[in-house]
ModelCIF file with pLDDT and N, C-alpha, C, O atoms, coordinates in Angstrom:
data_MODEL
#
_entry.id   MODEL 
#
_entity.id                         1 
_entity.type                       polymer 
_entity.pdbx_number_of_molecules   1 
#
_entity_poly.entity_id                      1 
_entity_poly.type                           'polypeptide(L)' 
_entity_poly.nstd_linkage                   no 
_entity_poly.nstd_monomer                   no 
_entity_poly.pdbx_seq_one_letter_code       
;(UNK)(UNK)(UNK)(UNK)(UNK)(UNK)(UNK)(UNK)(UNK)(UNK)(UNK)(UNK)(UNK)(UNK)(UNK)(UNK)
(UNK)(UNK)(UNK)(UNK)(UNK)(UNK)(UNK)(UNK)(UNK)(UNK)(UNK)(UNK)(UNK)(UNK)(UNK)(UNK)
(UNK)(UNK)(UNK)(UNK)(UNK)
;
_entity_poly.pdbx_seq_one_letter_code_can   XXXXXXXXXXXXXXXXXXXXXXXXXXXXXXXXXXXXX 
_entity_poly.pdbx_strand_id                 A 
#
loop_
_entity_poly_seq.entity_id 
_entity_poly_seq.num 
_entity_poly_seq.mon_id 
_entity_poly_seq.hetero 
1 1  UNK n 
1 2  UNK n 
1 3  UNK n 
1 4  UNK n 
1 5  UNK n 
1 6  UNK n 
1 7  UNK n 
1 8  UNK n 
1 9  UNK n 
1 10 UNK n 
1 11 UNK n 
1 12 UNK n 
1 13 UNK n 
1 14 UNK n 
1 15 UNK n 
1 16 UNK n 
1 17 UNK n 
1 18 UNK n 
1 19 UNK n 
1 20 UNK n 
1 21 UNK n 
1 22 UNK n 
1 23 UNK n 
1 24 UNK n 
1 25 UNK n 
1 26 UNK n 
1 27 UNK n 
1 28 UNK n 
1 29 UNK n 
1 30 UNK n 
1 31 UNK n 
1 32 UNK n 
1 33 UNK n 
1 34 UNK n 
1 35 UNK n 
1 36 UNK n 
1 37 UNK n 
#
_struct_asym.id          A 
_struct_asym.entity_id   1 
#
loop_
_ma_qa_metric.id 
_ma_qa_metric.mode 
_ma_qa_metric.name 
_ma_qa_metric.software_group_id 
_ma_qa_metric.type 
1 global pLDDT . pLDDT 
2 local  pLDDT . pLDDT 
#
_ma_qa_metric_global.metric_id      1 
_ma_qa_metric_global.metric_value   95.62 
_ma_qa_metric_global.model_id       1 
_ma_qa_metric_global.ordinal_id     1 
#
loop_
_ma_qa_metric_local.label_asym_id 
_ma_qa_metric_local.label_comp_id 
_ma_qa_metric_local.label_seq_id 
_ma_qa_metric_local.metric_id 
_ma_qa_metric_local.metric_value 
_ma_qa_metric_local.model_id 
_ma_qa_metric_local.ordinal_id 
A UNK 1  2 94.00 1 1  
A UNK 2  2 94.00 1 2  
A UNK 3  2 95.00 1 3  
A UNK 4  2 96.00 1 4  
A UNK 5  2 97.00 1 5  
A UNK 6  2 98.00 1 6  
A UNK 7  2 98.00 1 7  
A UNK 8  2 98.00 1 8  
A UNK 9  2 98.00 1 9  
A UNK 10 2 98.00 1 10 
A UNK 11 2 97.00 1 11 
A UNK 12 2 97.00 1 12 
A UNK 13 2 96.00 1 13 
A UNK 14 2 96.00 1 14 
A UNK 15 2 95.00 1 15 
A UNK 16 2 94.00 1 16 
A UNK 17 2 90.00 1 17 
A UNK 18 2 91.00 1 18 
A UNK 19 2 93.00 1 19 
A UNK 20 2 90.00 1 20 
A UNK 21 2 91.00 1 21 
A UNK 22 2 92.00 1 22 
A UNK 23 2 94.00 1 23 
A UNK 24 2 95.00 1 24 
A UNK 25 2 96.00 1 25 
A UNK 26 2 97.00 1 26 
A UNK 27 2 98.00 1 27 
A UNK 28 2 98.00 1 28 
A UNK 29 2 98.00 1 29 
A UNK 30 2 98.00 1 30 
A UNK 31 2 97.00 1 31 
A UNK 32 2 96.00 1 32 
A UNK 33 2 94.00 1 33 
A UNK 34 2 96.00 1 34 
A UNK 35 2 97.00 1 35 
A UNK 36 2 98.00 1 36 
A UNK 37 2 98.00 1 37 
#
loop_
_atom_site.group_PDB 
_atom_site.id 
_atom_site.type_symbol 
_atom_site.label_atom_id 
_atom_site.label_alt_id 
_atom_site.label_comp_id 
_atom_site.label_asym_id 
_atom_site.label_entity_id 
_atom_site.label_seq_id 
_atom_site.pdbx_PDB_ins_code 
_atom_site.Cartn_x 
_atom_site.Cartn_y 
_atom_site.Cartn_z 
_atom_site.occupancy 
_atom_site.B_iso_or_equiv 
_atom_site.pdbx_formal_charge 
_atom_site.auth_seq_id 
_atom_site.auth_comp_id 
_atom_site.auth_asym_id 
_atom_site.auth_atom_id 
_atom_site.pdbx_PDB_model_num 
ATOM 1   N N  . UNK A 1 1  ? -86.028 -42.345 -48.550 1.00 94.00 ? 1  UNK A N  1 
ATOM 2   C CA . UNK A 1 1  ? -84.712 -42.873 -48.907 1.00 94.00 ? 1  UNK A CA 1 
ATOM 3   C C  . UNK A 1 1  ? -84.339 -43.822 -47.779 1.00 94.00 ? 1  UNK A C  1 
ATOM 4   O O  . UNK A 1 1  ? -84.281 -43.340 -46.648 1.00 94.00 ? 1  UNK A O  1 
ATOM 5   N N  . UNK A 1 2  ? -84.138 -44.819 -47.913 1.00 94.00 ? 2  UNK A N  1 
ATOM 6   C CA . UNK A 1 2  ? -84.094 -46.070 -46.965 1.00 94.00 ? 2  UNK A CA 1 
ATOM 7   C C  . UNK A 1 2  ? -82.355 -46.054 -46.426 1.00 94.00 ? 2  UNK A C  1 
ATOM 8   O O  . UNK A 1 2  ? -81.867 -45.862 -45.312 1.00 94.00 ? 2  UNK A O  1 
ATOM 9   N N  . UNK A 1 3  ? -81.732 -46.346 -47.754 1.00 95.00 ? 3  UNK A N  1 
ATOM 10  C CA . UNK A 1 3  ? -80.527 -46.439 -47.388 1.00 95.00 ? 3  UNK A CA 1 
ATOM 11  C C  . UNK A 1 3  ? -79.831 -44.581 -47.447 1.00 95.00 ? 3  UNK A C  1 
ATOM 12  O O  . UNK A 1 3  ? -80.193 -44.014 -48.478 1.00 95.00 ? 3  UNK A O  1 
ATOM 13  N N  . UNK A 1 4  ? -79.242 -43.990 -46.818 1.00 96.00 ? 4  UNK A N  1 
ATOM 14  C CA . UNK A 1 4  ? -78.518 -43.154 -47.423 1.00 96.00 ? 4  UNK A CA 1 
ATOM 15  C C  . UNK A 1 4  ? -77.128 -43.716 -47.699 1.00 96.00 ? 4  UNK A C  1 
ATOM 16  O O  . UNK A 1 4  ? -76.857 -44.835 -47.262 1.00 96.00 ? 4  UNK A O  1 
ATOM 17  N N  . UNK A 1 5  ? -76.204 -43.003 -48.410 1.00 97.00 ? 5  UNK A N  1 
ATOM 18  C CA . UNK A 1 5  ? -74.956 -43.220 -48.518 1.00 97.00 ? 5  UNK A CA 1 
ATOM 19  C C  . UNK A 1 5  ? -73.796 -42.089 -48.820 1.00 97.00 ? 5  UNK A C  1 
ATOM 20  O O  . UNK A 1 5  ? -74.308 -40.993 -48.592 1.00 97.00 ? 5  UNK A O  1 
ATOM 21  N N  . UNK A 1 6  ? -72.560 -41.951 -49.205 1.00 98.00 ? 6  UNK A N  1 
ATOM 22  C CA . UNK A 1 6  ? -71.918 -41.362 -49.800 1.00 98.00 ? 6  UNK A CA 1 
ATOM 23  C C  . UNK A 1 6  ? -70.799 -42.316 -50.989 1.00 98.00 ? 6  UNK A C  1 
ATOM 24  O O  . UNK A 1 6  ? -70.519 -43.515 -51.006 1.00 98.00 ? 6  UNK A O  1 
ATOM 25  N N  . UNK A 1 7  ? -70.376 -41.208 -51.867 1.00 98.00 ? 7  UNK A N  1 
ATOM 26  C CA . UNK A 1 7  ? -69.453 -41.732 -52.598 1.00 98.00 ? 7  UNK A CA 1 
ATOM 27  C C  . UNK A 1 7  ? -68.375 -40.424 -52.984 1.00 98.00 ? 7  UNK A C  1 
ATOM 28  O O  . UNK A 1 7  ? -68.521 -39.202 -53.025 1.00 98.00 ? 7  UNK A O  1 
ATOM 29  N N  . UNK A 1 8  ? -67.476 -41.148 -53.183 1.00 98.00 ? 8  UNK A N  1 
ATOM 30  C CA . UNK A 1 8  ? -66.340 -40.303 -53.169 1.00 98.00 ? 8  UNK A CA 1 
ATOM 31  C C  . UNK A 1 8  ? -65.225 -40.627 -54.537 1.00 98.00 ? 8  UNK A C  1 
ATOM 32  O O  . UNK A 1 8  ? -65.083 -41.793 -54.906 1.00 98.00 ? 8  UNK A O  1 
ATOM 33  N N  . UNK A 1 9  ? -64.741 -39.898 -54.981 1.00 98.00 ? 9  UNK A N  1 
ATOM 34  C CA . UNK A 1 9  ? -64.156 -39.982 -56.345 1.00 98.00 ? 9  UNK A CA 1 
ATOM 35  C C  . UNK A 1 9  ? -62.912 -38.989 -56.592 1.00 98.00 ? 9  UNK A C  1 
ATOM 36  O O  . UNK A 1 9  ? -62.824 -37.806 -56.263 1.00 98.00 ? 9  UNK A O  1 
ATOM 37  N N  . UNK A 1 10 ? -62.250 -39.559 -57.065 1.00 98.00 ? 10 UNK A N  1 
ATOM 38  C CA . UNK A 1 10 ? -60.841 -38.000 -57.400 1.00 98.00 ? 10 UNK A CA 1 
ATOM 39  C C  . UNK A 1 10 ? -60.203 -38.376 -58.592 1.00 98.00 ? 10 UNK A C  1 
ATOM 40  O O  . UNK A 1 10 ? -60.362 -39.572 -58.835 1.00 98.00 ? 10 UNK A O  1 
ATOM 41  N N  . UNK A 1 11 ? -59.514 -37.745 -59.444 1.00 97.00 ? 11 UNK A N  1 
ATOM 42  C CA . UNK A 1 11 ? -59.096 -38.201 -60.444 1.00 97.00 ? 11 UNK A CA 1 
ATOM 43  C C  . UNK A 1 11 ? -57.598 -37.249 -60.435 1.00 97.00 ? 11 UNK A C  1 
ATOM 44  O O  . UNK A 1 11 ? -57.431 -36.284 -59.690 1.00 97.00 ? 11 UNK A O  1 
ATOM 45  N N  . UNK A 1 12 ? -56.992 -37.549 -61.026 1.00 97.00 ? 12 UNK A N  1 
ATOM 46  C CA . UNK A 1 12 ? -55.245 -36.940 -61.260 1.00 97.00 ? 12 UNK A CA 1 
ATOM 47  C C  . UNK A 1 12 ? -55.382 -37.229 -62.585 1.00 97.00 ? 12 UNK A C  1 
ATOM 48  O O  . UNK A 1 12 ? -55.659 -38.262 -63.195 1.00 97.00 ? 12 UNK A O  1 
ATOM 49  N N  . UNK A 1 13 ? -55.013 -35.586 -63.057 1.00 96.00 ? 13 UNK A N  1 
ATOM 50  C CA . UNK A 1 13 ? -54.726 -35.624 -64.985 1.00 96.00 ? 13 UNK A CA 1 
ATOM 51  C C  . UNK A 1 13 ? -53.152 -35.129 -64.486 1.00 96.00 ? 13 UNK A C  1 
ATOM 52  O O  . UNK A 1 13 ? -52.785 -34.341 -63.615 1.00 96.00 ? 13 UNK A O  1 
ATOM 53  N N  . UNK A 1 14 ? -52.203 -36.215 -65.738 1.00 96.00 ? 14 UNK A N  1 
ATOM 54  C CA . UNK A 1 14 ? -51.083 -35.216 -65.538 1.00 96.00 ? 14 UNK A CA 1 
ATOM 55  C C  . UNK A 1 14 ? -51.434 -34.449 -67.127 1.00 96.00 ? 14 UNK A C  1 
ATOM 56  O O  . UNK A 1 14 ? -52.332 -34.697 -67.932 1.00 96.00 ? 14 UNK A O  1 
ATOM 57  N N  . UNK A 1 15 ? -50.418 -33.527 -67.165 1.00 95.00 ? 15 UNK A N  1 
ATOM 58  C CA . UNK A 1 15 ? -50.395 -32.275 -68.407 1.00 95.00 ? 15 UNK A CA 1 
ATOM 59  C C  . UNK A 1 15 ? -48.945 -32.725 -68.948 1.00 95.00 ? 15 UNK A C  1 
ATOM 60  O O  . UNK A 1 15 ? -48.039 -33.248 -68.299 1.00 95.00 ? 15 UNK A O  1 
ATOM 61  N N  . UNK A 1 16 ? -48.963 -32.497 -69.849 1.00 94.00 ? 16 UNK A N  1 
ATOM 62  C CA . UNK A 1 16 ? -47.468 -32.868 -70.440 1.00 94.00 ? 16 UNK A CA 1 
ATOM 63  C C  . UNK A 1 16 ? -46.971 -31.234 -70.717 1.00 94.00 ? 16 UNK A C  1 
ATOM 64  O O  . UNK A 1 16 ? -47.562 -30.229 -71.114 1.00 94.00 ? 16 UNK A O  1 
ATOM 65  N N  . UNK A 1 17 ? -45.238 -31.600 -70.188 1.00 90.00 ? 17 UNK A N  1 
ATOM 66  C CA . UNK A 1 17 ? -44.900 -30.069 -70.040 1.00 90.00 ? 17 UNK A CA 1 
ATOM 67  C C  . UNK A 1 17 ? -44.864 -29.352 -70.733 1.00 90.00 ? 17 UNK A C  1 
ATOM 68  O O  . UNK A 1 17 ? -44.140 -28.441 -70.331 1.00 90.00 ? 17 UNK A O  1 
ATOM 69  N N  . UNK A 1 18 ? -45.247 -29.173 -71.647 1.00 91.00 ? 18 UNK A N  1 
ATOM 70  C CA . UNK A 1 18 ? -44.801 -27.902 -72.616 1.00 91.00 ? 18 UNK A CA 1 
ATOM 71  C C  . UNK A 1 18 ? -46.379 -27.607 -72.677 1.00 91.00 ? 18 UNK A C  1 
ATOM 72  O O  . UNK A 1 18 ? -46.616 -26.932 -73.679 1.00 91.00 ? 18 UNK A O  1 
ATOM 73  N N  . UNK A 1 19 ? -47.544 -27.895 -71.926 1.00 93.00 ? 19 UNK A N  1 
ATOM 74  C CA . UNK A 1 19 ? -49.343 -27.639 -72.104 1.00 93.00 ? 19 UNK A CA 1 
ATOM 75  C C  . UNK A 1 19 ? -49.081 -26.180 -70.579 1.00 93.00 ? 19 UNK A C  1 
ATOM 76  O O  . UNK A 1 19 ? -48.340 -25.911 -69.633 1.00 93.00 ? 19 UNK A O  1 
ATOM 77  N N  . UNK A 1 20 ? -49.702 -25.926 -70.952 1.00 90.00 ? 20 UNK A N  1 
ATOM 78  C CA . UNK A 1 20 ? -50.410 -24.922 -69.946 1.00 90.00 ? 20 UNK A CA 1 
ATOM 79  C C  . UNK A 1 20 ? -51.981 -24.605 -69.451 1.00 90.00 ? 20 UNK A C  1 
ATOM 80  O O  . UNK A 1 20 ? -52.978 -24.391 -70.141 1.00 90.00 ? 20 UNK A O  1 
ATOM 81  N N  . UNK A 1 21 ? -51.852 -24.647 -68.252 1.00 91.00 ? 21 UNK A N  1 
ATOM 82  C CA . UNK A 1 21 ? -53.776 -24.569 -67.946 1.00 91.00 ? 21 UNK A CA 1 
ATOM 83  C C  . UNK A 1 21 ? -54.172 -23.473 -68.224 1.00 91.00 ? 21 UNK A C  1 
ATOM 84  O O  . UNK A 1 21 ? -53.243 -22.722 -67.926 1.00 91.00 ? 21 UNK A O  1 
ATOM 85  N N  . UNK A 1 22 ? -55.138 -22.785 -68.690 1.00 92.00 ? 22 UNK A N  1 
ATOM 86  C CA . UNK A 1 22 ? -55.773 -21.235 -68.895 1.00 92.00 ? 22 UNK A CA 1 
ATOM 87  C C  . UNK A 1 22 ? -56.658 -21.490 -67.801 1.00 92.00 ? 22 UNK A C  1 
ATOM 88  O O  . UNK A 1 22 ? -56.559 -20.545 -67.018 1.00 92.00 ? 22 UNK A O  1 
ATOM 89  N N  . UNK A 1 23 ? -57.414 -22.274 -67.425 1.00 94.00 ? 23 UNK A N  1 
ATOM 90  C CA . UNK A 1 23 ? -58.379 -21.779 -66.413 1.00 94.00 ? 23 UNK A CA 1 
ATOM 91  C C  . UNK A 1 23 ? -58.591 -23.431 -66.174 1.00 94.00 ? 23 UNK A C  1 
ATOM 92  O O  . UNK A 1 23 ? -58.077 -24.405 -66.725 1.00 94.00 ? 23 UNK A O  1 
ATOM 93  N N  . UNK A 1 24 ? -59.602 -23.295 -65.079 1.00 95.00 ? 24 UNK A N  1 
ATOM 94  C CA . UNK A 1 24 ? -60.523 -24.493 -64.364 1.00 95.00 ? 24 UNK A CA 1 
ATOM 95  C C  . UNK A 1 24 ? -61.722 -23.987 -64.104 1.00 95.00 ? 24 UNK A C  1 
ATOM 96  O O  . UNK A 1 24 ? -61.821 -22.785 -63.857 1.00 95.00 ? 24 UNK A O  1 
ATOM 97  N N  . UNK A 1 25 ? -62.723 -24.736 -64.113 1.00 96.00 ? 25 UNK A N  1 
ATOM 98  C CA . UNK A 1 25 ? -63.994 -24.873 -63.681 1.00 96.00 ? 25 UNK A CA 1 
ATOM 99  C C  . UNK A 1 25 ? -64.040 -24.222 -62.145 1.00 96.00 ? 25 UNK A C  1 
ATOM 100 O O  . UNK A 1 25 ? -63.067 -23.671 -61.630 1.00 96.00 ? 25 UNK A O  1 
ATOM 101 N N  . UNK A 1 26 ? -64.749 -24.309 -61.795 1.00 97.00 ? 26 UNK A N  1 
ATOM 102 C CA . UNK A 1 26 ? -65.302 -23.041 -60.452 1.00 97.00 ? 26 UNK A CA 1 
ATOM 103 C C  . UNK A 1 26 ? -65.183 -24.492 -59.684 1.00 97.00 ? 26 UNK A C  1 
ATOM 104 O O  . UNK A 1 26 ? -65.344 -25.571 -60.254 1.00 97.00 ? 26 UNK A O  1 
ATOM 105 N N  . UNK A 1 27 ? -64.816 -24.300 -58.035 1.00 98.00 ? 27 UNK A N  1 
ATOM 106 C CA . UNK A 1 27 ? -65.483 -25.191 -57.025 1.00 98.00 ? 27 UNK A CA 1 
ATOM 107 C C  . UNK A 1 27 ? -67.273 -24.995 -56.950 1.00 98.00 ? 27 UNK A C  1 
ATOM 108 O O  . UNK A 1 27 ? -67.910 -23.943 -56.997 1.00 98.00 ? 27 UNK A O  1 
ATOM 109 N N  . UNK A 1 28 ? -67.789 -26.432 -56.815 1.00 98.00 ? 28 UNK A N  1 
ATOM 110 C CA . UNK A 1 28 ? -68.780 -26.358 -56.721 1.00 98.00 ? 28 UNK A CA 1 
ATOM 111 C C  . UNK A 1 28 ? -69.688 -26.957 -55.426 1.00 98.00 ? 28 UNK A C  1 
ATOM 112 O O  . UNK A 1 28 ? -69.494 -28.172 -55.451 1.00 98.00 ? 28 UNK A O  1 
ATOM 113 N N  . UNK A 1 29 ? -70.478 -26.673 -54.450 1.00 98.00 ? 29 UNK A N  1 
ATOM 114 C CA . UNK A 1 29 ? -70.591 -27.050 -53.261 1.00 98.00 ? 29 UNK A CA 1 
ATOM 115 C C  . UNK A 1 29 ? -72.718 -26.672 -53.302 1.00 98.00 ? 29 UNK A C  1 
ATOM 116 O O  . UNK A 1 29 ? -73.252 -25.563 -53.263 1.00 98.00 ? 29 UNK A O  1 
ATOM 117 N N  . UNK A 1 30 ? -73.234 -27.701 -53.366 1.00 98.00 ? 30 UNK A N  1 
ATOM 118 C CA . UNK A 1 30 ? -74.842 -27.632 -53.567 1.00 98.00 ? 30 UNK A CA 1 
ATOM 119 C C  . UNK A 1 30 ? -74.784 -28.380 -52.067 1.00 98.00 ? 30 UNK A C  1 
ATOM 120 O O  . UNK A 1 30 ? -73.833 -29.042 -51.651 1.00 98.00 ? 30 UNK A O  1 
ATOM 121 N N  . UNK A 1 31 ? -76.213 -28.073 -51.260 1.00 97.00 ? 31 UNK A N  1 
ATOM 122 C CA . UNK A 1 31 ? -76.456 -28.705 -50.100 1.00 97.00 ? 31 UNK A CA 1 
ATOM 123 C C  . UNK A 1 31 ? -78.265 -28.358 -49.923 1.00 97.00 ? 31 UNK A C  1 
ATOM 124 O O  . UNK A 1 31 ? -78.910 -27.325 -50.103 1.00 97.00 ? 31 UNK A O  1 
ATOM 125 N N  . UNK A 1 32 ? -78.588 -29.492 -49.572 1.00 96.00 ? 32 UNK A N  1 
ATOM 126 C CA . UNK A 1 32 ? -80.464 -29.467 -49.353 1.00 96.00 ? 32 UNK A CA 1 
ATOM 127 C C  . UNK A 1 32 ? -80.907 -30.534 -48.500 1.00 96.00 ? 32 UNK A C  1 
ATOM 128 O O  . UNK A 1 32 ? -79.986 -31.342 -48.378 1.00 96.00 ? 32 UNK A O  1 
ATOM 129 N N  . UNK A 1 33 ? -81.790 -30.830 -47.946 1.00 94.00 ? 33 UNK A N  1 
ATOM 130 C CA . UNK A 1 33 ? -82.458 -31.417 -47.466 1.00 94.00 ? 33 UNK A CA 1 
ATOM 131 C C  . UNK A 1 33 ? -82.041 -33.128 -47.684 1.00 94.00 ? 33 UNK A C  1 
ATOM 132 O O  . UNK A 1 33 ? -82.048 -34.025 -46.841 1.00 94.00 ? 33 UNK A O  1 
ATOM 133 N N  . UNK A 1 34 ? -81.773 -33.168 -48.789 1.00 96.00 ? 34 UNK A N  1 
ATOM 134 C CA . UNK A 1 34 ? -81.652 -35.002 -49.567 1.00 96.00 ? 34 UNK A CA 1 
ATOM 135 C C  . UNK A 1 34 ? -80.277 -35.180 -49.212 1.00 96.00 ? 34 UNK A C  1 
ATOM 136 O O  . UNK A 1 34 ? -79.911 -36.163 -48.569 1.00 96.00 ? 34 UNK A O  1 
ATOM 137 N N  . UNK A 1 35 ? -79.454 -34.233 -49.616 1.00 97.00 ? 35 UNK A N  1 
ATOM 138 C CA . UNK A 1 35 ? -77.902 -34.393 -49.007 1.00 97.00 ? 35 UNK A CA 1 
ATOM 139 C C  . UNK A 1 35 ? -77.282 -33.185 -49.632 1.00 97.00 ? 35 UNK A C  1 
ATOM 140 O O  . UNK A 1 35 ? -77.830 -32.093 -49.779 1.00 97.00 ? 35 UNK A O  1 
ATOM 141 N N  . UNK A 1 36 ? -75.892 -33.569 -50.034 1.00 98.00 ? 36 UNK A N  1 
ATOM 142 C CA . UNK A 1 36 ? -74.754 -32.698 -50.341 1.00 98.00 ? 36 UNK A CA 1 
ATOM 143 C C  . UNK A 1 36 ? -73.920 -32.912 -51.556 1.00 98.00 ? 36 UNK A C  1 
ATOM 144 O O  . UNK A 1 36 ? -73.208 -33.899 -51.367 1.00 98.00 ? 36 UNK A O  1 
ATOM 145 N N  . UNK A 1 37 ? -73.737 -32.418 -52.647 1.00 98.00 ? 37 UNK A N  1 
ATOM 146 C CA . UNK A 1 37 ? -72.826 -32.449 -53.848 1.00 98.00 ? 37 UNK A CA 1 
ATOM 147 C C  . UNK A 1 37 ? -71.806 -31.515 -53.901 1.00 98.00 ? 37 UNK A C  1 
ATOM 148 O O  . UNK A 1 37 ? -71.035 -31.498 -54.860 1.00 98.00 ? 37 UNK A O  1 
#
């Protein structure tokens, strides 16, 4: 891998009020040798 790099991303949902969240997806954190997700 010649170049390495990073990238970075975020997003904002709004919910309209009368919605409610039941759940979210798990944090997710992978790490190896090539890099980090």
């Amino acid at each position: 891998i010649q170049r390495g790099y990073i990238d970075v991303d975020e997003y904002t949902i709004k919910i309209p009020e009368n919605y409610s969240v039941e759940a979210l997806p798990k944090n997710v954190t992978e790490e190896n040798k090539f890099g980090t997700y």
